[in-house]
N, C-alpha and C. Protein backbone atom coordinates (compact mmCIF):
# COMPACT_ATOMS: atom_id res chain seq x y z
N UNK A 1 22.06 -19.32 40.15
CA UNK A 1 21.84 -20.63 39.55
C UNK A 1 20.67 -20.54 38.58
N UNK A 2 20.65 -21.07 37.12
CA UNK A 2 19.74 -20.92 36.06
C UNK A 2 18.55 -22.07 36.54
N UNK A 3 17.28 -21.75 36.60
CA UNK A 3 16.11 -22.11 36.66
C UNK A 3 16.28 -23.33 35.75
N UNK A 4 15.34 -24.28 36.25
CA UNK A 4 15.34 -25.30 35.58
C UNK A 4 14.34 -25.44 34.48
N UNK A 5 14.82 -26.47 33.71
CA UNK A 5 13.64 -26.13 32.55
C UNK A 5 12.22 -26.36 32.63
N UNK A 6 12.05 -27.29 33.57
CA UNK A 6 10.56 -27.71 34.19
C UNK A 6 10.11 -26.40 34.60
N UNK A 7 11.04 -25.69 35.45
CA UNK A 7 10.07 -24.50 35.85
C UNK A 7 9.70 -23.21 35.11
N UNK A 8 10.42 -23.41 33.76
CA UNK A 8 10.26 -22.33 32.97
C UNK A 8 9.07 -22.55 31.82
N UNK A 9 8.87 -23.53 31.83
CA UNK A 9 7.71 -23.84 30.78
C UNK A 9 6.23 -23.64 31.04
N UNK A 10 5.82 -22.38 30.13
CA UNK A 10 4.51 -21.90 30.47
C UNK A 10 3.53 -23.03 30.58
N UNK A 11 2.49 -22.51 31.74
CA UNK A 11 1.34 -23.41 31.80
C UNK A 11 0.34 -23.83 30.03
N UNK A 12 -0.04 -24.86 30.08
CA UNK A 12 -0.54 -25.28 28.83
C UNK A 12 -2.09 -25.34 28.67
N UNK A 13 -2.74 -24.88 29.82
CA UNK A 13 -4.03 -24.54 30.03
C UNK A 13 -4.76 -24.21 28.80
N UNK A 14 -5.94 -24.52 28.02
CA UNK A 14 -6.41 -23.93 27.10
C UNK A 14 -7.21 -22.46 27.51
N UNK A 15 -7.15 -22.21 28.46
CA UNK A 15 -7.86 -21.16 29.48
C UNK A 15 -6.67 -20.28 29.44
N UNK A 16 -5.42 -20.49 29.81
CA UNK A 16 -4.27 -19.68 29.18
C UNK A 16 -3.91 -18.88 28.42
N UNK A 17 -3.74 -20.09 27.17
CA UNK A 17 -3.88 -19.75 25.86
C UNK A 17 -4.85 -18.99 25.13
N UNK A 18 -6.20 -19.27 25.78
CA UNK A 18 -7.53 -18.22 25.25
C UNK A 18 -7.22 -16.89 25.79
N UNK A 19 -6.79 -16.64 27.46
CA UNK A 19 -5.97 -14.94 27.59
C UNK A 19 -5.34 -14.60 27.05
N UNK A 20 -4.25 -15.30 26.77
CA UNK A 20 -2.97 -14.81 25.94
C UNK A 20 -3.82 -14.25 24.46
N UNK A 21 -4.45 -15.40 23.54
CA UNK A 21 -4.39 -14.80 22.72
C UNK A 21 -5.62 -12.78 22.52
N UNK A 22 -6.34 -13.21 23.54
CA UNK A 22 -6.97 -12.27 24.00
C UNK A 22 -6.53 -11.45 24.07
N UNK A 23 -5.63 -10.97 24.70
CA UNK A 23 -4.46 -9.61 25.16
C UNK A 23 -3.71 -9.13 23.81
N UNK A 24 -3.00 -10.48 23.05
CA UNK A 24 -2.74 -10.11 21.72
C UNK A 24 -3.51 -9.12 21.16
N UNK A 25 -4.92 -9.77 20.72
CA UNK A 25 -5.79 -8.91 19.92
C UNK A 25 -6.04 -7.48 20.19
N UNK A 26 -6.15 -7.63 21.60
CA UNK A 26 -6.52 -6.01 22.29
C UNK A 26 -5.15 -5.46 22.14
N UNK A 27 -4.55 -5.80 22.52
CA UNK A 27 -3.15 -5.09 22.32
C UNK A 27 -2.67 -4.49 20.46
N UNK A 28 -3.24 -5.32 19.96
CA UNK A 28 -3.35 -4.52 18.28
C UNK A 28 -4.75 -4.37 18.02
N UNK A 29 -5.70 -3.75 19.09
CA UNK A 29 -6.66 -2.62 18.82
C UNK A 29 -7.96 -3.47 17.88
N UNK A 30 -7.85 -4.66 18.26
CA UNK A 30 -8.56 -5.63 17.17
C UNK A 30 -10.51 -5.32 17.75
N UNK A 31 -10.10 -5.24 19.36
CA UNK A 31 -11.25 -4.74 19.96
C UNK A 31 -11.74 -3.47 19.78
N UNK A 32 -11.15 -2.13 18.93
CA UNK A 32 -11.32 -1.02 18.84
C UNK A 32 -12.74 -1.31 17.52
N UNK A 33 -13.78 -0.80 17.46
CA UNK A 33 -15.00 -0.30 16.51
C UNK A 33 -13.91 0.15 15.09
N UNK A 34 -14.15 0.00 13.99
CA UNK A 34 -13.62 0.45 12.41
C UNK A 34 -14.82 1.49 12.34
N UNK A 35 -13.65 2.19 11.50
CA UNK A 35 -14.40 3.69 11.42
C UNK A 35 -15.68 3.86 10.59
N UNK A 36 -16.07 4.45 10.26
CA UNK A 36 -17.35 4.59 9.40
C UNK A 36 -17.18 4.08 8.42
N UNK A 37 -15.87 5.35 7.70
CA UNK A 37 -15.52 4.91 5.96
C UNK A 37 -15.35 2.97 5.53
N UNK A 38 -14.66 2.47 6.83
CA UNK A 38 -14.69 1.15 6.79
C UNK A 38 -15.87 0.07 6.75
N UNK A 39 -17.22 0.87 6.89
CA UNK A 39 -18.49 0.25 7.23
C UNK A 39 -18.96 -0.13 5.79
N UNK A 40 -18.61 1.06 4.94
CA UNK A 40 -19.06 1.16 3.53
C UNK A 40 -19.18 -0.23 2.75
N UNK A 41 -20.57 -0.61 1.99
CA UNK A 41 -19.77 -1.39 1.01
C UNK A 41 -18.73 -1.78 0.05
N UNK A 42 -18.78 -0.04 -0.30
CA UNK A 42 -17.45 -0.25 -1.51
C UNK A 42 -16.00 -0.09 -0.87
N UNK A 43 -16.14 -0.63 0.29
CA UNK A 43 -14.44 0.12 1.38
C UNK A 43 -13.22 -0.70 0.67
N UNK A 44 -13.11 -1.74 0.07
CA UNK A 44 -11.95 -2.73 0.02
C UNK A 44 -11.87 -2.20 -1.44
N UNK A 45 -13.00 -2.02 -2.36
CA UNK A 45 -12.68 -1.73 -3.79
C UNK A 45 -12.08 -0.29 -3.50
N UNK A 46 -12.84 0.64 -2.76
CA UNK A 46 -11.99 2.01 -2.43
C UNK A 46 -10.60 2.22 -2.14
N UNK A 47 -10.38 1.35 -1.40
CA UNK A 47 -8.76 1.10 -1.04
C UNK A 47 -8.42 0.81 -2.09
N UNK A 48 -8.85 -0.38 -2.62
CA UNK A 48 -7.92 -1.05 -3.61
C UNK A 48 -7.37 0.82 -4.59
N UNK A 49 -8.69 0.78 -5.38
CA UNK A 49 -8.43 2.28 -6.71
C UNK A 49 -7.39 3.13 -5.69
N UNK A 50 -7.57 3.00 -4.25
CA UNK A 50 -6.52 4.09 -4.15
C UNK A 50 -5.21 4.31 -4.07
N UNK A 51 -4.59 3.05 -4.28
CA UNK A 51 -3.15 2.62 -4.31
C UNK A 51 -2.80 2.42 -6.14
N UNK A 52 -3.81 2.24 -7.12
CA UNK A 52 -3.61 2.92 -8.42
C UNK A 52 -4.03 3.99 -8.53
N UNK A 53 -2.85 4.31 -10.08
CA UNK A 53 -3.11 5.34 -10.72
C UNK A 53 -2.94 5.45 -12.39
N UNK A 54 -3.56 5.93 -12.87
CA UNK A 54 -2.93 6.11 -14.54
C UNK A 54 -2.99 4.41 -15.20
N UNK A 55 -4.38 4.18 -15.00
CA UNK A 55 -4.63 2.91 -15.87
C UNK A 55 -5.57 3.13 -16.87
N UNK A 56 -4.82 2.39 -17.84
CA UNK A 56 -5.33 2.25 -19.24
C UNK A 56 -5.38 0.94 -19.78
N UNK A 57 -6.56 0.68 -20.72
CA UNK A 57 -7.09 -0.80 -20.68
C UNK A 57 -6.82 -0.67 -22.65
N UNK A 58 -6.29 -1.43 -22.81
CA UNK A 58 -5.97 -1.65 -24.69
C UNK A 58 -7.02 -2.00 -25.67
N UNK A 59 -7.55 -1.49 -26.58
CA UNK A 59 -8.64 -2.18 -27.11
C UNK A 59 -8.59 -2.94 -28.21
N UNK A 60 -7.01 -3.75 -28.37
CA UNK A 60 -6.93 -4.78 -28.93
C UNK A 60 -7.54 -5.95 -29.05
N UNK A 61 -7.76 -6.71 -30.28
CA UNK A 61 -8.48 -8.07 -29.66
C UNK A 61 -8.19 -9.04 -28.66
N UNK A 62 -6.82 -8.89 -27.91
CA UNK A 62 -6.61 -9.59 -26.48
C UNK A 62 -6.44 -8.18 -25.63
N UNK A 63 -7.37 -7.94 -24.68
CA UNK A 63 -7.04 -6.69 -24.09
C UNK A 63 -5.98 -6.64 -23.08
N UNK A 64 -5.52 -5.80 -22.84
CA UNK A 64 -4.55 -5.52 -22.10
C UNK A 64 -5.02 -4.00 -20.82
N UNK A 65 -4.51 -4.50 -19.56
CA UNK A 65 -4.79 -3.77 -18.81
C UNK A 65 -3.56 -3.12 -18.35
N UNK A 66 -2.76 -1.82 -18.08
CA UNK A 66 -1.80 -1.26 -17.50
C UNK A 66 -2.38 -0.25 -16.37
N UNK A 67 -1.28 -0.58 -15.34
CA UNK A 67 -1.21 1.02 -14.29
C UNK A 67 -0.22 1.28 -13.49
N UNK A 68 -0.24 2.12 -12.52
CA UNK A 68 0.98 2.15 -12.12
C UNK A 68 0.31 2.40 -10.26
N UNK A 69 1.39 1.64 -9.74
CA UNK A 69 1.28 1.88 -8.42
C UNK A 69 2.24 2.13 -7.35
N UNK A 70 1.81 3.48 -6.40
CA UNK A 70 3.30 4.16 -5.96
C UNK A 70 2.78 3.26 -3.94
N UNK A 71 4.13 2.89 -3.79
CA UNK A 71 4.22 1.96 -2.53
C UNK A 71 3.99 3.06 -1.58
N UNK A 72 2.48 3.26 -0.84
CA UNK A 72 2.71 4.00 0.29
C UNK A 72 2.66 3.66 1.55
N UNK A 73 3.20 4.31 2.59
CA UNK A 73 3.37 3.47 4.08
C UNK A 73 2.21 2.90 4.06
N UNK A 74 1.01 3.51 3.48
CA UNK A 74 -0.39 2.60 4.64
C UNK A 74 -0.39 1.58 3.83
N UNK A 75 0.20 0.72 2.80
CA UNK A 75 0.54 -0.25 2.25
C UNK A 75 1.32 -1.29 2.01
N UNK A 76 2.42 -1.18 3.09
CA UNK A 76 3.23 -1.73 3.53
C UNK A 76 3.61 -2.03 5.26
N UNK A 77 4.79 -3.34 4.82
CA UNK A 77 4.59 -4.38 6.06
C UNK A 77 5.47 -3.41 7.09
N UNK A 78 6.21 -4.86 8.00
CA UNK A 78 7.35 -3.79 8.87
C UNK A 78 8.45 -4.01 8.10
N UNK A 79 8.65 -4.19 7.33
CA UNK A 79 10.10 -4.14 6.47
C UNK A 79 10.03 -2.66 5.52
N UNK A 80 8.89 -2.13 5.57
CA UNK A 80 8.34 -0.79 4.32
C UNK A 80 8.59 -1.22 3.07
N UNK A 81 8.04 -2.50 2.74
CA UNK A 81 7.81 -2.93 0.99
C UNK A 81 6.32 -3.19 1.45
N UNK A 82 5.94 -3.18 0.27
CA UNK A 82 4.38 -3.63 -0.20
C UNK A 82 4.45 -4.80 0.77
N UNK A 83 3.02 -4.76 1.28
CA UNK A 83 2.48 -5.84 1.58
C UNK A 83 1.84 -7.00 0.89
N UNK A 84 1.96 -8.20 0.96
CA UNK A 84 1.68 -8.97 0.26
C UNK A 84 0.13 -8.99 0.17
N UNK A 85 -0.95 -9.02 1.10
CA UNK A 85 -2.14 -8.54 1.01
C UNK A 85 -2.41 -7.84 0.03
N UNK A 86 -2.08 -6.53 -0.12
CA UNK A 86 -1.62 -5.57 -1.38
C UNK A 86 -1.58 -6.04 -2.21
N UNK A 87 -0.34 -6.80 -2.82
CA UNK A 87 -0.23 -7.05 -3.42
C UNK A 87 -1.15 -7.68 -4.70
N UNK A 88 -1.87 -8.86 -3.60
CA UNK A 88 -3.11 -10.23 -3.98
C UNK A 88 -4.04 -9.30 -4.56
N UNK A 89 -4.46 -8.24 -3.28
CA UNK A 89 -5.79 -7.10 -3.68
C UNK A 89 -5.88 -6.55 -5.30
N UNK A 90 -4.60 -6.07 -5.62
CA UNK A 90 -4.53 -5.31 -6.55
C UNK A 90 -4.16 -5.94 -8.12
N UNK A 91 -3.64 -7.15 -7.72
CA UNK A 91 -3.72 -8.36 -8.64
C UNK A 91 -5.30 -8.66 -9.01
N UNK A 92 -6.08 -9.00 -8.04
CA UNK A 92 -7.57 -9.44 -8.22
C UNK A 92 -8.16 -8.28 -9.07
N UNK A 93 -8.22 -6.98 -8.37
CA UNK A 93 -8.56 -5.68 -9.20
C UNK A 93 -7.71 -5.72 -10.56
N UNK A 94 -6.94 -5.77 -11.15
CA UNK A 94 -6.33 -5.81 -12.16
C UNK A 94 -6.77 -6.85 -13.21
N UNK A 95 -6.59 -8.14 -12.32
CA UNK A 95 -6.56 -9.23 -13.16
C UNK A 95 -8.80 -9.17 -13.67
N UNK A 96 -9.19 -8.60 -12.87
CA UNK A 96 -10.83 -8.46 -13.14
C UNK A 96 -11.04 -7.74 -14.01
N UNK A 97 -10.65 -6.58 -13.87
CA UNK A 97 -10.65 -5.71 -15.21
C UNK A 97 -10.22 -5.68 -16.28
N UNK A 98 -9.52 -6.87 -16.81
CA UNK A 98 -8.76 -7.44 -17.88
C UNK A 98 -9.69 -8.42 -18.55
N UNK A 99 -10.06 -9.14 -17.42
CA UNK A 99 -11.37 -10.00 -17.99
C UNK A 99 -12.68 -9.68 -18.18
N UNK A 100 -13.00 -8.86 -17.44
CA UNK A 100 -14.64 -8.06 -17.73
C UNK A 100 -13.63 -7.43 -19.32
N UNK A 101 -13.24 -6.90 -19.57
CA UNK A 101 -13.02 -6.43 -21.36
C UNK A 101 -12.90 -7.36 -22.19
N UNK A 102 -12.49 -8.54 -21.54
CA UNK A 102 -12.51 -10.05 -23.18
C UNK A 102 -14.13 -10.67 -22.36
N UNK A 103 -14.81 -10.47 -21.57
CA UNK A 103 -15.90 -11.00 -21.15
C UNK A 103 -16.90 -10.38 -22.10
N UNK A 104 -17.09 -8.88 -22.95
CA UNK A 104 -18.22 -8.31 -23.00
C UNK A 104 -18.98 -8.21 -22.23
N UNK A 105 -18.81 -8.00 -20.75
CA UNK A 105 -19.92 -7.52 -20.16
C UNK A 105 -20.69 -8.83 -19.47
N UNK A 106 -20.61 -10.01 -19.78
CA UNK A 106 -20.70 -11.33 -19.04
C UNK A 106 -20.39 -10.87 -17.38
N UNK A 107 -21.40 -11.52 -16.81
CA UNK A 107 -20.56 -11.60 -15.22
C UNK A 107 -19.59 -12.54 -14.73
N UNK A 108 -18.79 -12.22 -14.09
CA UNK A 108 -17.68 -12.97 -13.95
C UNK A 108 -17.70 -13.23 -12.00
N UNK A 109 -16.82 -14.62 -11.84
CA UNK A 109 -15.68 -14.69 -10.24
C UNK A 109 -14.93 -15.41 -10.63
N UNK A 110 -14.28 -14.75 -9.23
CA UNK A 110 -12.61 -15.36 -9.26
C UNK A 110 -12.87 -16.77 -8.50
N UNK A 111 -12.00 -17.38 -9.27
CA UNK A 111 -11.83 -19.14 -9.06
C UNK A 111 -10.83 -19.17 -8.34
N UNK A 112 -9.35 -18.64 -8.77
CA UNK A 112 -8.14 -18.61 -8.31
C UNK A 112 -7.47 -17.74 -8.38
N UNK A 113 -6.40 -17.62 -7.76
CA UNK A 113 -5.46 -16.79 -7.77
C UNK A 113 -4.28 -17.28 -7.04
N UNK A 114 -3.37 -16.97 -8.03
CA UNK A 114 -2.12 -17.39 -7.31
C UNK A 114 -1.00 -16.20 -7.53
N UNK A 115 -0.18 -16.23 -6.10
CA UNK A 115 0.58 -15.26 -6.30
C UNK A 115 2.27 -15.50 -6.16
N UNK A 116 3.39 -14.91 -6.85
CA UNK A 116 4.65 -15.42 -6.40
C UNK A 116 5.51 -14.33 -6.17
N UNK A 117 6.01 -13.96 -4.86
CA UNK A 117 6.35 -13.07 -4.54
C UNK A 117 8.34 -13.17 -5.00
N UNK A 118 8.82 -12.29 -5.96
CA UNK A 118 10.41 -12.81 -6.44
C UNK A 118 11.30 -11.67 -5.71
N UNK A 119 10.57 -10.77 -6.12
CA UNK A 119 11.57 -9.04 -5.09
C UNK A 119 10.68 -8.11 -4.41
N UNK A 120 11.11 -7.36 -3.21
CA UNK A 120 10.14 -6.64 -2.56
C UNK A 120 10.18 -4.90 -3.12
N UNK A 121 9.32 -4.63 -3.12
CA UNK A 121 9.01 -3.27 -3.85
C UNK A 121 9.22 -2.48 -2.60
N UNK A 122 9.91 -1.42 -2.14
CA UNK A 122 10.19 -0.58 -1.09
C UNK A 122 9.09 0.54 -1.34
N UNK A 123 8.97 1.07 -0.23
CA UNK A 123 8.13 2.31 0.17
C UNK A 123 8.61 3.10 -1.15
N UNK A 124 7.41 4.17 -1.12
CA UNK A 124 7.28 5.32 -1.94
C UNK A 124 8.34 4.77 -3.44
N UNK A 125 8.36 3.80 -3.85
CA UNK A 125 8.75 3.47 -5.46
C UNK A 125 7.72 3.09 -6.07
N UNK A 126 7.53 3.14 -6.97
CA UNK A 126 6.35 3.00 -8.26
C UNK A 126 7.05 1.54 -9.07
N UNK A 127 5.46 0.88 -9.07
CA UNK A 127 5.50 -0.39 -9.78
C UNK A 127 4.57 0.13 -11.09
N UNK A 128 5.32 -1.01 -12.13
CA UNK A 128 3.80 -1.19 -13.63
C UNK A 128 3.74 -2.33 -13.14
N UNK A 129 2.09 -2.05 -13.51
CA UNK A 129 1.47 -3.55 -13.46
C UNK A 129 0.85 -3.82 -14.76
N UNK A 130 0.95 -4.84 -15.66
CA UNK A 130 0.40 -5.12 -16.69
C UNK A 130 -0.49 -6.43 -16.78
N UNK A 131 -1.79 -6.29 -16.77
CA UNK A 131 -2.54 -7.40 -17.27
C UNK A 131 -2.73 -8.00 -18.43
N UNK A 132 -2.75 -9.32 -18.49
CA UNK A 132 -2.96 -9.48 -19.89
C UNK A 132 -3.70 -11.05 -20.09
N UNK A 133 -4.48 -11.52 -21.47
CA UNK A 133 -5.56 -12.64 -21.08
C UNK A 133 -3.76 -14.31 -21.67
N UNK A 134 -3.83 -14.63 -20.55
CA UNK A 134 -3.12 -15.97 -21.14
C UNK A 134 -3.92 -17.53 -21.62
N UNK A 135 -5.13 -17.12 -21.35
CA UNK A 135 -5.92 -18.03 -22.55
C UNK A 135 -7.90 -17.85 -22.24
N UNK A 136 -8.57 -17.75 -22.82
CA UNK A 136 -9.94 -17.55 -23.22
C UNK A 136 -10.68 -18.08 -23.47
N UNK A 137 -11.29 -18.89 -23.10
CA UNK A 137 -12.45 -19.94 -23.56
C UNK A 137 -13.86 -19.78 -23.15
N UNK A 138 -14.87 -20.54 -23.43
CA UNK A 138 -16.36 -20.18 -23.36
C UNK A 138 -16.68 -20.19 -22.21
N UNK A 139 -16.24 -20.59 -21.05
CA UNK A 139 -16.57 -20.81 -19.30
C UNK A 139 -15.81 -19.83 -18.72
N UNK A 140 -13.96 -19.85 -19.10
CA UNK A 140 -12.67 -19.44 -18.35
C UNK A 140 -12.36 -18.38 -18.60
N UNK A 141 -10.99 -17.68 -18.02
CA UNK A 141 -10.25 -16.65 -18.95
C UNK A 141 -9.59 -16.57 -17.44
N UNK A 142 -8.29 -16.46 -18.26
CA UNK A 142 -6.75 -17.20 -17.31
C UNK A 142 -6.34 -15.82 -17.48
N UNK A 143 -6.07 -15.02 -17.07
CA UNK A 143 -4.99 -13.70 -16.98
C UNK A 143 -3.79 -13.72 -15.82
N UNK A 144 -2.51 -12.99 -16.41
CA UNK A 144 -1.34 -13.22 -16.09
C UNK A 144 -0.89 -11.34 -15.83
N UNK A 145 -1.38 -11.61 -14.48
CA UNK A 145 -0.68 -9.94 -14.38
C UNK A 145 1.32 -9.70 -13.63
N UNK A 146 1.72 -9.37 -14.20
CA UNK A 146 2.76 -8.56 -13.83
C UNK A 146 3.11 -7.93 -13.15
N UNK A 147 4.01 -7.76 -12.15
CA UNK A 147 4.22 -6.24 -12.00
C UNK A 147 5.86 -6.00 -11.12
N UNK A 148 6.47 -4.87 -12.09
CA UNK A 148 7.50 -4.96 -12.41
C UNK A 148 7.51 -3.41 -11.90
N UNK A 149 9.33 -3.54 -11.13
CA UNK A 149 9.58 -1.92 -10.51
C UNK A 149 9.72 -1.02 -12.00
N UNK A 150 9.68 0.19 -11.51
CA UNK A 150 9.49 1.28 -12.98
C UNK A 150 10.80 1.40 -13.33
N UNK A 151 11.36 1.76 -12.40
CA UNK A 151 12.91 2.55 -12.26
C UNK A 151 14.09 1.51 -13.09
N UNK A 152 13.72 0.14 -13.00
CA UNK A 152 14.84 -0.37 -12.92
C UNK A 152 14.53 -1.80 -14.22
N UNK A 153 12.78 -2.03 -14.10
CA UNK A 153 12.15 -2.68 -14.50
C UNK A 153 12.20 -4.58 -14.58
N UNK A 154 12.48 -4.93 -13.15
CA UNK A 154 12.90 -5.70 -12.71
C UNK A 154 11.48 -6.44 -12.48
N UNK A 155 11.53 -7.92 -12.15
CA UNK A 155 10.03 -8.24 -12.19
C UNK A 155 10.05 -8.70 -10.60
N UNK A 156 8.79 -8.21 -9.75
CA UNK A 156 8.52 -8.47 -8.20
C UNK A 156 7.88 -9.17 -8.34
N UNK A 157 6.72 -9.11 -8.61
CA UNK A 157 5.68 -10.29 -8.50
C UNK A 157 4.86 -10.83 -9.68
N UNK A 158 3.88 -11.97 -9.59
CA UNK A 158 3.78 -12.04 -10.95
C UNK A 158 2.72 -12.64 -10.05
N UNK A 159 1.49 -12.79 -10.67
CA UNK A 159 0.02 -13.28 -10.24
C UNK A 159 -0.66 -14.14 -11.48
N UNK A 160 -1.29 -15.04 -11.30
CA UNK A 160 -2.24 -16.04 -12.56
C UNK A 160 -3.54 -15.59 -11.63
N UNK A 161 -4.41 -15.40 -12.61
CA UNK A 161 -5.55 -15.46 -11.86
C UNK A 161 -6.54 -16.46 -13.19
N UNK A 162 -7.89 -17.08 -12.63
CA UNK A 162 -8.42 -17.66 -13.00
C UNK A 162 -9.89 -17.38 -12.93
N UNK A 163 -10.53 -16.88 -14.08
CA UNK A 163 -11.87 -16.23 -13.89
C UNK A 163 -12.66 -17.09 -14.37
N UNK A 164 -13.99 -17.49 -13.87
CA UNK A 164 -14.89 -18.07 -14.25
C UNK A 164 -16.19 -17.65 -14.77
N UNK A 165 -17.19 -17.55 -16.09
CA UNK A 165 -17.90 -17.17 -16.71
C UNK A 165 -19.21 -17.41 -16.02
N UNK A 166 -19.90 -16.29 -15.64
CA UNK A 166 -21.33 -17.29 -14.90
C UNK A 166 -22.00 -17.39 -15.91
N UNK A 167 -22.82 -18.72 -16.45
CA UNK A 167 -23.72 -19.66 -17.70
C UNK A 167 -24.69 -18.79 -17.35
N UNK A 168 -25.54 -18.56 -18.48
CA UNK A 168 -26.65 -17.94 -18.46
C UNK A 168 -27.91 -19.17 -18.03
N UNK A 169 -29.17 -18.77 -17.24
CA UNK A 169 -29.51 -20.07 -17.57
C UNK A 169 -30.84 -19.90 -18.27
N UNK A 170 -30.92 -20.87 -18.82
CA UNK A 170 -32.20 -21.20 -19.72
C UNK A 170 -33.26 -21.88 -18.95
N UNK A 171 -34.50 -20.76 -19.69
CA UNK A 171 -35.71 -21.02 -18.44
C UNK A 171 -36.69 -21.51 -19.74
């Protein structure tokens, strides 16, 4: 005879719920120490450069940023396409280095970023990513990066990012 539904419904304890999610975490090693290399300041920009390769920045009067990036497992989800994390990361790195070149050297942050995920990039295939400024003004600078499979040249994702100029200030 099937259990009734009263008796199947987990306790709702917030004391519960705080084990449960507890066990989760330990169970994906969340309690394990990050390794040294991870301690580093430059660890997230390190990662980032290490999933590009072969970028070149245009020295046109709207600059243009290109590179190429090959999908490797430690970069992908459980489906083995890029991870969307990835994805954002390497958009921000891209879309920054597009704007530090129409900035001159101004310091810059990111305001926004938006990302739209259209096709998934599979393991070990190579994406271009192309940056480029979609408008420039004395505070802003809007860049529109790309990035499109090589092979087939289909467009996956497409990112706006939104950079903001830090004002100098007058003393």
């Amino acid at each position: 005879m099937p259990t009734p539904p009263e008796e199947r419904r987990k306790p709702s304890s917030p004391e519960y719920h705080r084990d449960r999610a507890l066990r989760f975490f330990r169970f994906h090693g969340a309690d394990e120490p990050l390794p040294a290399s991870a301690e580093r300041p430059d660890a997230h920009a390190a990662l980032v450069r290490s999933l590009l390769s072969s970028a070149a920045v245009s020295s046109s009067p709207a600059p243009r940023v290109s590179c190429t990036l090959t999908v490797s497992p430690a970069a992908t989800n459980v489906y083995n396409t890029l991870h969307g994390g990835a994805v954002a990361a390497v958009a921000e790195a891209v879309g920054m280095a597009c704007a530090s070149a129409a900035a001159g050297g101004k310091e810059l942050f990111l305001g926004e970023l938006s990302t739209t995920y259209l096709a998934a990039a599979r393991v070990n295939s190579e994406v271009d990513i192309e940056a480029q400024i979609l408008r420039k003004g004395r505070s802003v600078i809007v860049i529109t990066i790309e990035f499109r499979l090589k092979d087939i040249e289909k467009l996956c994702y497409t990112s706006r990012a939104t950079f903001y100029i830090m004002p100098v200030a007058r003393l």
